[in-house]
PDB file of N, CA and C in Angstrom:
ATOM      1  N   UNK A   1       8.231 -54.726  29.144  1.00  0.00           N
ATOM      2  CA  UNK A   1       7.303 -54.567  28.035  1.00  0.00           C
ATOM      3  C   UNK A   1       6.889 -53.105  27.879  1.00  0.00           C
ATOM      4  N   UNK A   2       6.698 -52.475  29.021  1.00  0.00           N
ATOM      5  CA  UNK A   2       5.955 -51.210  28.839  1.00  0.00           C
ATOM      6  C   UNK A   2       7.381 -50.007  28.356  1.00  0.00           C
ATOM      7  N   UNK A   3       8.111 -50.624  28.907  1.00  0.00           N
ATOM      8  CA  UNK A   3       9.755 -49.537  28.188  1.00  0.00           C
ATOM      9  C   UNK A   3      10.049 -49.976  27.093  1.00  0.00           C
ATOM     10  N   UNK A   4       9.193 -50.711  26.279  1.00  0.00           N
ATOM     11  CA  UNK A   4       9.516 -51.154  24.852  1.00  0.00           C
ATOM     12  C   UNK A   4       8.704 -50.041  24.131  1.00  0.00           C
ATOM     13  N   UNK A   5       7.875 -50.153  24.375  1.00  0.00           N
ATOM     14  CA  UNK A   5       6.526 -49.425  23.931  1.00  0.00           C
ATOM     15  C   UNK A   5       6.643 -47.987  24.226  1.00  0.00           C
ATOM     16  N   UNK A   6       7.203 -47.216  25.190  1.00  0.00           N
ATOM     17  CA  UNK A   6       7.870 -46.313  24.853  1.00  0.00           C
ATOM     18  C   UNK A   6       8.841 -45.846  24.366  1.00  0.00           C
ATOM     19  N   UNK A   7       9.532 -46.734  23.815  1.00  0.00           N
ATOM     20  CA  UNK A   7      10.913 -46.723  22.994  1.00  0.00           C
ATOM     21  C   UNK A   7      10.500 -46.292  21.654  1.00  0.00           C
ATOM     22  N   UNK A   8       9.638 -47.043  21.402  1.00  0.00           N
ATOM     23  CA  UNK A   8       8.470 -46.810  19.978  1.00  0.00           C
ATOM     24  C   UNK A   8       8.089 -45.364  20.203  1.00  0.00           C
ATOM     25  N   UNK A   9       7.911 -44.968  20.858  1.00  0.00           N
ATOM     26  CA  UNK A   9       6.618 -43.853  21.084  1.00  0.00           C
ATOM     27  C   UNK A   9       7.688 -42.307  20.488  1.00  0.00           C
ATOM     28  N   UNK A  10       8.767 -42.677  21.200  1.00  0.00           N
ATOM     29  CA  UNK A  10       9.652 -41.196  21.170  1.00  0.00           C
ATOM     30  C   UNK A  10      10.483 -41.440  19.655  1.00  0.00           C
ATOM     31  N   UNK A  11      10.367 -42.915  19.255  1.00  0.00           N
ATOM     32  CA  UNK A  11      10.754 -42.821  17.699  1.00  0.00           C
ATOM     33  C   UNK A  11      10.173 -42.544  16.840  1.00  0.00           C
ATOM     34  N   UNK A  12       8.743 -42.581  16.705  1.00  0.00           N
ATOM     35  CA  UNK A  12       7.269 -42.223  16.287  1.00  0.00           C
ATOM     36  C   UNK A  12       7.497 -40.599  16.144  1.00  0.00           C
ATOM     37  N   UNK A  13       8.135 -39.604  17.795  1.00  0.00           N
ATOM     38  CA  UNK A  13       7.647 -38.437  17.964  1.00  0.00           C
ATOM     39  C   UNK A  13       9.151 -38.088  16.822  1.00  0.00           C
ATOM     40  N   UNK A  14      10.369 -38.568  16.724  1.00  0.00           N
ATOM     41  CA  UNK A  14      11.459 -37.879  16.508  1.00  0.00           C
ATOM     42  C   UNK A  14      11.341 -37.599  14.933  1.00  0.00           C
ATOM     43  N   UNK A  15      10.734 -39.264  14.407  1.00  0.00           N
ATOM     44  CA  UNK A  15      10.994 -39.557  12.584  1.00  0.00           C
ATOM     45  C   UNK A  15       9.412 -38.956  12.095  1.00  0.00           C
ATOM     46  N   UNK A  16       8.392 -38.729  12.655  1.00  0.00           N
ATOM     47  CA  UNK A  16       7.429 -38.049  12.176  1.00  0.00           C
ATOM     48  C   UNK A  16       7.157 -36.557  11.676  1.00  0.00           C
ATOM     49  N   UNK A  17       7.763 -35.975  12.460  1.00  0.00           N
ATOM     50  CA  UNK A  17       7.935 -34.329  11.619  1.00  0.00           C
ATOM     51  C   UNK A  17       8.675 -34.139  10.736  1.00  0.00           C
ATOM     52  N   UNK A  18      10.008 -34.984  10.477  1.00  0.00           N
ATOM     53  CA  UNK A  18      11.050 -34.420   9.475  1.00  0.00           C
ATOM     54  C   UNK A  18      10.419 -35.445   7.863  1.00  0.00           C
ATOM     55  N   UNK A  19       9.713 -36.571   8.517  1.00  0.00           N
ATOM     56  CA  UNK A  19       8.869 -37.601   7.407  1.00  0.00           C
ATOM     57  C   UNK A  19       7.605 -36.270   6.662  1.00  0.00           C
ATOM     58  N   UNK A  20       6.827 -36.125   7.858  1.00  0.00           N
ATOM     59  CA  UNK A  20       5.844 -34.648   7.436  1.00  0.00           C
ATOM     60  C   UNK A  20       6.574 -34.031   6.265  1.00  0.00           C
ATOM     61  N   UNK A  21       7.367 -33.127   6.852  1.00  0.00           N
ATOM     62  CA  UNK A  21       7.960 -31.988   6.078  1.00  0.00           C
ATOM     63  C   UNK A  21       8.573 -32.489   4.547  1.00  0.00           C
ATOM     64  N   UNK A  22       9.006 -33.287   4.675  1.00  0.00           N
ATOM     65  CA  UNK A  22       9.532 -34.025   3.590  1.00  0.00           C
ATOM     66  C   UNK A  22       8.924 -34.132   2.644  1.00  0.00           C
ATOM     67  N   UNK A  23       7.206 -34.849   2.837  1.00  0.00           N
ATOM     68  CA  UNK A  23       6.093 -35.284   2.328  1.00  0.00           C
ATOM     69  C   UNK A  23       5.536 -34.207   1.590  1.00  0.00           C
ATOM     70  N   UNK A  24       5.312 -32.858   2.282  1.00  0.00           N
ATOM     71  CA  UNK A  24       4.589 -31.813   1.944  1.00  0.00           C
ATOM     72  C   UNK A  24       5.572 -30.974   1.346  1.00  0.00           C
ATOM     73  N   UNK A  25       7.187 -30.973   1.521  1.00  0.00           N
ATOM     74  CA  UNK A  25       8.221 -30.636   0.210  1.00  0.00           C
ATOM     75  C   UNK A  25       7.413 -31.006  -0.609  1.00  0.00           C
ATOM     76  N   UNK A  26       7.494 -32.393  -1.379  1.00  0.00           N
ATOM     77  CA  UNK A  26       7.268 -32.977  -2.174  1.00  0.00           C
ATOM     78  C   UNK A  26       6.001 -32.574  -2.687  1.00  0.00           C
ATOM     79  N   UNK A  27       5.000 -32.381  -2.273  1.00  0.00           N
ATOM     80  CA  UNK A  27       4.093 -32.111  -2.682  1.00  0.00           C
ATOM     81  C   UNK A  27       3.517 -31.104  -3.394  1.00  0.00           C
ATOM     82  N   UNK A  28       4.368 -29.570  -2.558  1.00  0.00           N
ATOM     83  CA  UNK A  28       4.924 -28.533  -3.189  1.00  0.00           C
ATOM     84  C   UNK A  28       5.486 -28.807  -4.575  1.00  0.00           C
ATOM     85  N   UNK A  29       6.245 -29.189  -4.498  1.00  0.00           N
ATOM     86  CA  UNK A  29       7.040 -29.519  -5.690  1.00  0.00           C
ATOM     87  C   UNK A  29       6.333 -30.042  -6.858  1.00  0.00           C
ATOM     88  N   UNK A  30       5.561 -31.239  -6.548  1.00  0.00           N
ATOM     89  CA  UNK A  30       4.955 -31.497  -7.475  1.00  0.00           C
ATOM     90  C   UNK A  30       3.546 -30.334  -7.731  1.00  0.00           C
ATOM     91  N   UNK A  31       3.016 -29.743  -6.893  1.00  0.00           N
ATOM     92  CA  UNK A  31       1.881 -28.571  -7.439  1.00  0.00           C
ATOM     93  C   UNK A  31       2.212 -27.613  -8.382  1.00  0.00           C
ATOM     94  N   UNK A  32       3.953 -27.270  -7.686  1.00  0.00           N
ATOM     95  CA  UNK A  32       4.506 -26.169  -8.764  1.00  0.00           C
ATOM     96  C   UNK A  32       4.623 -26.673 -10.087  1.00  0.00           C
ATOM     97  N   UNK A  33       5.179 -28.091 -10.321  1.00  0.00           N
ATOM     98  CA  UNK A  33       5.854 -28.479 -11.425  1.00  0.00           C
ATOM     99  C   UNK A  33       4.379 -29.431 -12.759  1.00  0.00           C
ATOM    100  N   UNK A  34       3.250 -29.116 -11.937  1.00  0.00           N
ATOM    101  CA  UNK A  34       1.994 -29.579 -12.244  1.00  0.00           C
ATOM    102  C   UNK A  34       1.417 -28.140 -12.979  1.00  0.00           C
ATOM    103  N   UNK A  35       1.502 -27.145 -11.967  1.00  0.00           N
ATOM    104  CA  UNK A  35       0.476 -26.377 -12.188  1.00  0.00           C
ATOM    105  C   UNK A  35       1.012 -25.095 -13.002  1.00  0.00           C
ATOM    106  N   UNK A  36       2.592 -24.757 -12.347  1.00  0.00           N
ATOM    107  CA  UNK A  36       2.484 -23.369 -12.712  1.00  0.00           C
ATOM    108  C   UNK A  36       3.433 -22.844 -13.950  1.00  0.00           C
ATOM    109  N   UNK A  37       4.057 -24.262 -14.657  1.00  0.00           N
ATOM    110  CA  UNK A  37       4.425 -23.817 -15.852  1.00  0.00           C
ATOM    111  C   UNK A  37       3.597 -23.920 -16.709  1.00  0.00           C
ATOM    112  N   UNK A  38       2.586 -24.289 -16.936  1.00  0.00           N
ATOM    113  CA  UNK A  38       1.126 -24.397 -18.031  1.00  0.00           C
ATOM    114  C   UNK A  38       0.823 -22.702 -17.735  1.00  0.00           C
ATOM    115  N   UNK A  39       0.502 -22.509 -16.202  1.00  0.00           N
ATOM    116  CA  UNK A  39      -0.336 -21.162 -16.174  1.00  0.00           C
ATOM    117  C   UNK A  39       0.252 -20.059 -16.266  1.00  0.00           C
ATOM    118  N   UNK A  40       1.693 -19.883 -15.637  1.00  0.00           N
ATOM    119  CA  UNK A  40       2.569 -18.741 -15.403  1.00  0.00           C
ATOM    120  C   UNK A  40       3.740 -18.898 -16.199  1.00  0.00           C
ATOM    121  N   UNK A  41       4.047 -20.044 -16.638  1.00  0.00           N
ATOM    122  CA  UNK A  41       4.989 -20.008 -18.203  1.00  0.00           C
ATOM    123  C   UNK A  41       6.563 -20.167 -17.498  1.00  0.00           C
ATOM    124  N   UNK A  42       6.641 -20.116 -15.866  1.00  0.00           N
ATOM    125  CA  UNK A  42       7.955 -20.490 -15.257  1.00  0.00           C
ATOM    126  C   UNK A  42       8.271 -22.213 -15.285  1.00  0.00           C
ATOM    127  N   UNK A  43       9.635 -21.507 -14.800  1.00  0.00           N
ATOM    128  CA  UNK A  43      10.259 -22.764 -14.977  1.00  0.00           C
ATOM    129  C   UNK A  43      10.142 -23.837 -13.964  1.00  0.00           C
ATOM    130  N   UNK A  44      10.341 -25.260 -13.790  1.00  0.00           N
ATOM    131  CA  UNK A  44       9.935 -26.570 -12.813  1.00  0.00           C
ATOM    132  C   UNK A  44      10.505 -25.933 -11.927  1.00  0.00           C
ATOM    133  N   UNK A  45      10.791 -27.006 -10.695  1.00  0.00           N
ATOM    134  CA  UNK A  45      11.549 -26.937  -9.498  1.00  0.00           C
ATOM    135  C   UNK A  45      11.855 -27.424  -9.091  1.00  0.00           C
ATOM    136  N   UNK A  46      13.328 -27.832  -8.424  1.00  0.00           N
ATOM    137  CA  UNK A  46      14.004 -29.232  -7.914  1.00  0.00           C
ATOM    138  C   UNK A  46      13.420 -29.357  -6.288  1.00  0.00           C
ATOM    139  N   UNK A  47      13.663 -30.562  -6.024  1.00  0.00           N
ATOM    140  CA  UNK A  47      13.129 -30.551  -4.395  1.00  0.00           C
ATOM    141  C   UNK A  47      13.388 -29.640  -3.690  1.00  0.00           C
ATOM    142  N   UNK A  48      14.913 -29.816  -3.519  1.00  0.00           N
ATOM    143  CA  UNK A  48      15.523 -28.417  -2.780  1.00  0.00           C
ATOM    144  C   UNK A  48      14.820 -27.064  -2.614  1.00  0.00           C
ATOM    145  N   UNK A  49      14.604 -26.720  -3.988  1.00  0.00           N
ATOM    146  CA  UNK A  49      13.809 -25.498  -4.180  1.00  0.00           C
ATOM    147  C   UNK A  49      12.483 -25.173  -3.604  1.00  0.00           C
ATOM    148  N   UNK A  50      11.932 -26.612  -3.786  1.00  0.00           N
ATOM    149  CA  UNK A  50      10.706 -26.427  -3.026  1.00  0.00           C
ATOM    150  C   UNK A  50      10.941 -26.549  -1.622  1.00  0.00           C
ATOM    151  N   UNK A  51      11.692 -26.648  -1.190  1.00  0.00           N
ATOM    152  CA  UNK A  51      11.982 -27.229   0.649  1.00  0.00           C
ATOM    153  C   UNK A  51      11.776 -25.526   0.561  1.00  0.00           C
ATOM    154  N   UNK A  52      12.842 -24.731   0.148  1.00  0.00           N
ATOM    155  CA  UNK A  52      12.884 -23.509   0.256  1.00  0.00           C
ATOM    156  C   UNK A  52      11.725 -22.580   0.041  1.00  0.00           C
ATOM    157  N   UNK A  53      11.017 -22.768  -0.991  1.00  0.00           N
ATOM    158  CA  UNK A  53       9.908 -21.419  -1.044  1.00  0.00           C
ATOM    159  C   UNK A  53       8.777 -21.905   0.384  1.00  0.00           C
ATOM    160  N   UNK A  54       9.226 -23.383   0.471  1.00  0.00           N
ATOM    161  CA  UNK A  54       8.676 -23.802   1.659  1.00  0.00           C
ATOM    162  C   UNK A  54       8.865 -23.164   2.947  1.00  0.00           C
ATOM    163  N   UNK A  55      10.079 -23.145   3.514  1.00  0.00           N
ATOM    164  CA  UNK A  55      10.611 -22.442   4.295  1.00  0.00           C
ATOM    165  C   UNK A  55      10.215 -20.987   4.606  1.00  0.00           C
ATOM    166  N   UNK A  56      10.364 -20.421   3.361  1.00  0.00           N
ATOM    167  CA  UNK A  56      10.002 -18.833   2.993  1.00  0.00           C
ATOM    168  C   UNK A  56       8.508 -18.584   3.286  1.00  0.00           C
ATOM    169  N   UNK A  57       7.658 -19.239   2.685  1.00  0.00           N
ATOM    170  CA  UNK A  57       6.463 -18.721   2.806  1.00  0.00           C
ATOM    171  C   UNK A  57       6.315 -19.110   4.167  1.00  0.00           C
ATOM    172  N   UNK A  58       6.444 -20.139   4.744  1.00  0.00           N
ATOM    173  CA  UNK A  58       6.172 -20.314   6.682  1.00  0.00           C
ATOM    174  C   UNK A  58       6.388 -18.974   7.326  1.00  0.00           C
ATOM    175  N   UNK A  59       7.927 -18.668   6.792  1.00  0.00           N
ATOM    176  CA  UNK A  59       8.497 -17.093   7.474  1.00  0.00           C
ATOM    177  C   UNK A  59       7.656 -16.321   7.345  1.00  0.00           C
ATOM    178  N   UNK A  60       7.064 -15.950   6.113  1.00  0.00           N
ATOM    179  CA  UNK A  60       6.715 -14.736   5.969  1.00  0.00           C
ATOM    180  C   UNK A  60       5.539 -14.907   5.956  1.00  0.00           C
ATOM    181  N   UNK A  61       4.471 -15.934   6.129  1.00  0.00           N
ATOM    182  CA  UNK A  61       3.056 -16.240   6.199  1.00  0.00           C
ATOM    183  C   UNK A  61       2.998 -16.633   7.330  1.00  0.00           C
ATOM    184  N   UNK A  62       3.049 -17.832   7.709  1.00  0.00           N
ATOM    185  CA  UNK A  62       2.953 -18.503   8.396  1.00  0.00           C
ATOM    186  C   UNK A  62       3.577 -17.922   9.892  1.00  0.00           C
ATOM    187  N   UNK A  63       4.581 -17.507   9.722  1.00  0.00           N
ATOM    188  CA  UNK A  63       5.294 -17.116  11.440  1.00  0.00           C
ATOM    189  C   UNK A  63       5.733 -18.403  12.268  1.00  0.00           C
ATOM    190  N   UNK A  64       6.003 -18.325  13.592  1.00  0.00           N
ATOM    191  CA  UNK A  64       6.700 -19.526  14.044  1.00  0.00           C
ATOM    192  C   UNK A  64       5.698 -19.993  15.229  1.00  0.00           C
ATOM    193  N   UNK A  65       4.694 -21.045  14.954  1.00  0.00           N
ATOM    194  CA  UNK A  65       3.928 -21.592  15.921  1.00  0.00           C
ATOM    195  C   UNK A  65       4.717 -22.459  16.929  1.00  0.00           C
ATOM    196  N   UNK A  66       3.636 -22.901  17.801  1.00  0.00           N
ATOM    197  CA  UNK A  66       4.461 -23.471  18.709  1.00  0.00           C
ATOM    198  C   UNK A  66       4.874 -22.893  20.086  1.00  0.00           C
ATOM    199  N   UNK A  67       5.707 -23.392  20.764  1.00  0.00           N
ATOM    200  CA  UNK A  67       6.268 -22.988  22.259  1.00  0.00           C
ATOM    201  C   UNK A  67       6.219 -21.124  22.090  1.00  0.00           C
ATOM    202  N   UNK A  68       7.104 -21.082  21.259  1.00  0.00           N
ATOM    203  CA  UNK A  68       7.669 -20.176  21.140  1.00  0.00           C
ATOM    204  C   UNK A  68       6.876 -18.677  20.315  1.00  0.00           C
ATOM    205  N   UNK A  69       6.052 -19.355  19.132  1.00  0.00           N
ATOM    206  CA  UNK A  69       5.281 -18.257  18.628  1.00  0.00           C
ATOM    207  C   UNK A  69       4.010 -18.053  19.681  1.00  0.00           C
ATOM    208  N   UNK A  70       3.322 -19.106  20.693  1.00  0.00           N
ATOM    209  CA  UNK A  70       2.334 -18.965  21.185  1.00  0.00           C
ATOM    210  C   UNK A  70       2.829 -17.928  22.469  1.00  0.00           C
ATOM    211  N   UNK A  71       3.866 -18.086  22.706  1.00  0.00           N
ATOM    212  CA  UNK A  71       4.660 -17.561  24.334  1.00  0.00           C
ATOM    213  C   UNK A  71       4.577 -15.833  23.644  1.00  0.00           C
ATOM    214  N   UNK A  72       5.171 -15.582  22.428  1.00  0.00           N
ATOM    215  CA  UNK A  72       4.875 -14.387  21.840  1.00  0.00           C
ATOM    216  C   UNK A  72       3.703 -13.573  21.823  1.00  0.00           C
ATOM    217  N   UNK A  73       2.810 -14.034  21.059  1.00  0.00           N
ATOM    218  CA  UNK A  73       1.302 -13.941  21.002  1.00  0.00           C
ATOM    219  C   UNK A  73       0.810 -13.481  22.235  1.00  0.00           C
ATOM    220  N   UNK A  74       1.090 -14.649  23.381  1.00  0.00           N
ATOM    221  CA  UNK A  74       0.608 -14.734  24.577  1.00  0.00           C
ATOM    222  C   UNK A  74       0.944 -13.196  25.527  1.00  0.00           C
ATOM    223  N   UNK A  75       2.258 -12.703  25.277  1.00  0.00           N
ATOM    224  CA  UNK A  75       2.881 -11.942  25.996  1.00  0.00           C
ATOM    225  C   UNK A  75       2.141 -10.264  25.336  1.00  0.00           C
ATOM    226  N   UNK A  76       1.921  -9.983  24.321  1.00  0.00           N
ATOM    227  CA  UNK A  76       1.750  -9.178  23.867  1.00  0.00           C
ATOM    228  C   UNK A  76       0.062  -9.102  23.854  1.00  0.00           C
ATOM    229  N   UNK A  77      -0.574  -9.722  23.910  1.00  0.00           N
ATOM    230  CA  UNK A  77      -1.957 -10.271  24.531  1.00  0.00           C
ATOM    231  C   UNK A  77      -2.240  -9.430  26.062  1.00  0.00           C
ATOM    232  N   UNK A  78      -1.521 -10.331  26.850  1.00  0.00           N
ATOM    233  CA  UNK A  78      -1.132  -9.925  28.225  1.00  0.00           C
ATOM    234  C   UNK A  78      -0.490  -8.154  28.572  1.00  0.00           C
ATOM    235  N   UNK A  79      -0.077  -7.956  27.459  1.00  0.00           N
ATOM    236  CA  UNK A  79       0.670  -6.554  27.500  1.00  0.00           C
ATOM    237  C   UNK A  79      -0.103  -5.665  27.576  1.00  0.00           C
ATOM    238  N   UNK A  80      -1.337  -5.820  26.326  1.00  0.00           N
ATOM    239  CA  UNK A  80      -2.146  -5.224  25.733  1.00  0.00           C
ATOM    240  C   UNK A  80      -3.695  -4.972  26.709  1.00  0.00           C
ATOM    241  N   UNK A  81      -3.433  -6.173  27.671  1.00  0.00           N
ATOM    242  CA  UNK A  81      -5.081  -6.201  28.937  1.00  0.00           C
ATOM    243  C   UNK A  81      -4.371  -5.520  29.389  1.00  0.00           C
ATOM    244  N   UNK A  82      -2.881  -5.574  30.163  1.00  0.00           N
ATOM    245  CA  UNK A  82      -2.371  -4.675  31.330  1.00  0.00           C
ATOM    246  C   UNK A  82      -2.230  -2.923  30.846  1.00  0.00           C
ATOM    247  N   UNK A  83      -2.326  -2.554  29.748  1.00  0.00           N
ATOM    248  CA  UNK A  83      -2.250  -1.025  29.541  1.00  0.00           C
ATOM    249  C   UNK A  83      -3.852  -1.134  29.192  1.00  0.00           C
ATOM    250  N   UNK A  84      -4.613  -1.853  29.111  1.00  0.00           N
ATOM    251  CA  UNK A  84      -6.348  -1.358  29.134  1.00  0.00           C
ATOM    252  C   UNK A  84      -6.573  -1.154  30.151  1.00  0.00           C
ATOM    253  N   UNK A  85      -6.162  -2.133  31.669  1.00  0.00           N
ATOM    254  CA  UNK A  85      -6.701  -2.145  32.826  1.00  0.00           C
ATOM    255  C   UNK A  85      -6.439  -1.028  33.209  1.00  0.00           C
ATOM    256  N   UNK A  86      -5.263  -0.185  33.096  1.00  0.00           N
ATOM    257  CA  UNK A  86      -4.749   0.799  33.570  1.00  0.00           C
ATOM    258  C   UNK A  86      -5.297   2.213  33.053  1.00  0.00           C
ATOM    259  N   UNK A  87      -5.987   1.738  31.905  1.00  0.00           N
ATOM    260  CA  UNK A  87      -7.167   3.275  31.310  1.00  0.00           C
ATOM    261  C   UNK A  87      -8.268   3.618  32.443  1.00  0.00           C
ATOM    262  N   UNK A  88      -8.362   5.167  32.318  1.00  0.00           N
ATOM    263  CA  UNK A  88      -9.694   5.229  32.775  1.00  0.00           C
ATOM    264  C   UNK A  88     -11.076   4.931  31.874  1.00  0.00           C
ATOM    265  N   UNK A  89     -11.877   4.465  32.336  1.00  0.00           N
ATOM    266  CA  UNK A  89     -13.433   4.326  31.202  1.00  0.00           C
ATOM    267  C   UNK A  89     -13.236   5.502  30.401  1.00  0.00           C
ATOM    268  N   UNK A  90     -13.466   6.433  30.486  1.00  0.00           N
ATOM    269  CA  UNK A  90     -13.080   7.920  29.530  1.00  0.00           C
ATOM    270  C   UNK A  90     -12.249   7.189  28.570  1.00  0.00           C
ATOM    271  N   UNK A  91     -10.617   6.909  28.975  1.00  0.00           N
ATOM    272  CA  UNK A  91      -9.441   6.646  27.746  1.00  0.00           C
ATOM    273  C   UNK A  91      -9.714   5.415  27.698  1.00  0.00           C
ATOM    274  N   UNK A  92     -10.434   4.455  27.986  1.00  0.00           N
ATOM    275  CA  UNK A  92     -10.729   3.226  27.443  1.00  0.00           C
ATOM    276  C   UNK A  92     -11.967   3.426  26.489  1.00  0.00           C
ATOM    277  N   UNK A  93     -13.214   4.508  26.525  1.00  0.00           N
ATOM    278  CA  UNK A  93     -13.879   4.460  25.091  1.00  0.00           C
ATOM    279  C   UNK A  93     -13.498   5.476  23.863  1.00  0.00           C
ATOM    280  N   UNK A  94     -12.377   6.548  24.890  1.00  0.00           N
ATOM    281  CA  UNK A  94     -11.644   6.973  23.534  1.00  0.00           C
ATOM    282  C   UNK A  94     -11.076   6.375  22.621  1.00  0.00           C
ATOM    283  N   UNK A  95     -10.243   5.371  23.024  1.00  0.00           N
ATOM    284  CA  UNK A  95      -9.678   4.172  22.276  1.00  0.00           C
ATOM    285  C   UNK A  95     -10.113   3.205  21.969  1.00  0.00           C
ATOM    286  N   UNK A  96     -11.899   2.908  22.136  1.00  0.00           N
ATOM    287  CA  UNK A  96     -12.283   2.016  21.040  1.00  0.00           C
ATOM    288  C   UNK A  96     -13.054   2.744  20.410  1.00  0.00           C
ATOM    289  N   UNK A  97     -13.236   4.064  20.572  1.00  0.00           N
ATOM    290  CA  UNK A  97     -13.858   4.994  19.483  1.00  0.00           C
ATOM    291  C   UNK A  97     -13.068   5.056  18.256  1.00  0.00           C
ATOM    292  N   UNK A  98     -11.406   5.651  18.763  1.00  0.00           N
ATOM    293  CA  UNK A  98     -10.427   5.585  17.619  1.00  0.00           C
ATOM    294  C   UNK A  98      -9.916   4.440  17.010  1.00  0.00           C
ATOM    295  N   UNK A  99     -10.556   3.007  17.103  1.00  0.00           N
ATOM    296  CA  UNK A  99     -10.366   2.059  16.899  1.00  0.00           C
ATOM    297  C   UNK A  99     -11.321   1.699  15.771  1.00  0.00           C
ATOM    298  N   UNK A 100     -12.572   2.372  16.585  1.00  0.00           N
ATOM    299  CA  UNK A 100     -13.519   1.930  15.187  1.00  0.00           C
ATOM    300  C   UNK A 100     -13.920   2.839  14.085  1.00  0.00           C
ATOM    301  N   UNK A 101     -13.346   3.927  13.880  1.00  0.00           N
ATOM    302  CA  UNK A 101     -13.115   4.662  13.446  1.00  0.00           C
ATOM    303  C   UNK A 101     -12.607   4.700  12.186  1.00  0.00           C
ATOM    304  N   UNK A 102     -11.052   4.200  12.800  1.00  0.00           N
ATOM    305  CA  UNK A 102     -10.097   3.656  12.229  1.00  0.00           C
ATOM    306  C   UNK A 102     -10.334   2.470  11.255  1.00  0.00           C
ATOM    307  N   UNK A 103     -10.990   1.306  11.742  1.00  0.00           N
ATOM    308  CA  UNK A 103     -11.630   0.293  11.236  1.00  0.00           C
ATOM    309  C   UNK A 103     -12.794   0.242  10.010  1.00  0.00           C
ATOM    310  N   UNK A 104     -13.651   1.298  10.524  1.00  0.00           N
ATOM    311  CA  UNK A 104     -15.122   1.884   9.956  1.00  0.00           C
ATOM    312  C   UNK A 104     -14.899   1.660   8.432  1.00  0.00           C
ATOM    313  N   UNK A 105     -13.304   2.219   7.908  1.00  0.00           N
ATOM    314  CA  UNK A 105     -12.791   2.182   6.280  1.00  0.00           C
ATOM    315  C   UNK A 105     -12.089   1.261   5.923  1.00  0.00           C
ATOM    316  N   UNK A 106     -12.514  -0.034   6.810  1.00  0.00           N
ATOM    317  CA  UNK A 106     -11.903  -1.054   5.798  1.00  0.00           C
ATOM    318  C   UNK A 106     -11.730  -1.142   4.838  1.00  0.00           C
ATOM    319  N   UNK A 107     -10.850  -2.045   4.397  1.00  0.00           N
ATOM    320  CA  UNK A 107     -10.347  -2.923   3.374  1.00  0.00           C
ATOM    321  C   UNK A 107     -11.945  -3.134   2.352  1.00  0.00           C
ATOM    322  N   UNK A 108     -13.404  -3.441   3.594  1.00  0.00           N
ATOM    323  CA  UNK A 108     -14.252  -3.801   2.025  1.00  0.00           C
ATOM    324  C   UNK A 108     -15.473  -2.654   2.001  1.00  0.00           C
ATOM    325  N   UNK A 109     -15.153  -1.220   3.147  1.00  0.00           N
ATOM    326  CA  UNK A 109     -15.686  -0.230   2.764  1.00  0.00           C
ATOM    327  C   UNK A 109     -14.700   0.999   1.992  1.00  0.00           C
ATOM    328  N   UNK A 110     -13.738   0.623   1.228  1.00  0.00           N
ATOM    329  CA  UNK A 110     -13.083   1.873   0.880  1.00  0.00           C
ATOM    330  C   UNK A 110     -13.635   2.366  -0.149  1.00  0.00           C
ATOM    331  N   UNK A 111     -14.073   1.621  -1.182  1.00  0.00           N
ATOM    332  CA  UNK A 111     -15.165   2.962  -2.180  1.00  0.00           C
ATOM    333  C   UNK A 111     -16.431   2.502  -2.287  1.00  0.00           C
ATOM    334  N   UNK A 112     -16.754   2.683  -1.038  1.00  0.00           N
ATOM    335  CA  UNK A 112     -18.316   2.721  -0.464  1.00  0.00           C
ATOM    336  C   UNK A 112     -18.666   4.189  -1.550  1.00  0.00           C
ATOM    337  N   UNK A 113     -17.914   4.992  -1.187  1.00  0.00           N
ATOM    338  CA  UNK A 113     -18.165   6.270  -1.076  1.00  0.00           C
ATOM    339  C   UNK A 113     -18.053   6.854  -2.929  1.00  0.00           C
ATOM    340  N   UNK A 114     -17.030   6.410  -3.240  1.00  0.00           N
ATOM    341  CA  UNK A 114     -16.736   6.284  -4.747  1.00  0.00           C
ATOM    342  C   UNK A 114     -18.050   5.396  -5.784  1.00  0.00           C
ATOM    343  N   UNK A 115     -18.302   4.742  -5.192  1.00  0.00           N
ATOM    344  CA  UNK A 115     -19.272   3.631  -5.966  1.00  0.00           C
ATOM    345  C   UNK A 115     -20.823   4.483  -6.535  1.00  0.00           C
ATOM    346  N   UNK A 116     -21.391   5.227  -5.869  1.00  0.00           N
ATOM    347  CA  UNK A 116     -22.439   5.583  -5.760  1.00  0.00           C
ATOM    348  C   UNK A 116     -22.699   6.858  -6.773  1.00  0.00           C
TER     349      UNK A 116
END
């Protein structure tokens, strides 16, 4: 009984992501083919197409989560404590001086200075 019930379990894990993806194609598809020839005057989109800008925007937004994007993240994380540990206090507040510095002109202070 109980090796039945895991038989279920790993068919659950195999047909559920490619069911997902499928779902949220579709959904794509229908937002584009809803929304953006009224507003932007382009043309529909076949499923396919949407699988694809699907695909695309993950790449280029999204990135690759998971085993593999977290092991990334993780390593360069780890990279980044091991060349701090190795500063002296001196080159460790030089470098969050030039950090905030750097920062100070954000994106929502850039015409602080212009505005006035």
């Amino acid at each position: 009984m109980m090796n039945h019930k895991h038989k279920k379990g790993w068919i659950f894990l195999i047909l559920c992501p490619p069911l997902i993806f499928l779902g949220v194609t579709w959904i794509v598809m229908w937002l584009w083919n809803l929304l953006l020839p009224e507003i932007l005057g382009v043309k529909s989109i076949t499923f396919w197409q949407a699988m694809g800008i699907l695909v695309l925007s993950k790449i280029l937004f999204g990135g690759f989560h998971g085993k593999f994007g977290r092991g990334v993240r993780d390593f360069k994380e780890r990279k980044m404590r091991e060349k701090m540990m190795n500063l002296s206090p001196e080159e460790r507040e030089k470098f969050k001086e030039v950090w905030r510095s750097r920062c100070e002109s954000g994106f929502f202070n850039r015409n602080k200075g212009t505005n006035e």
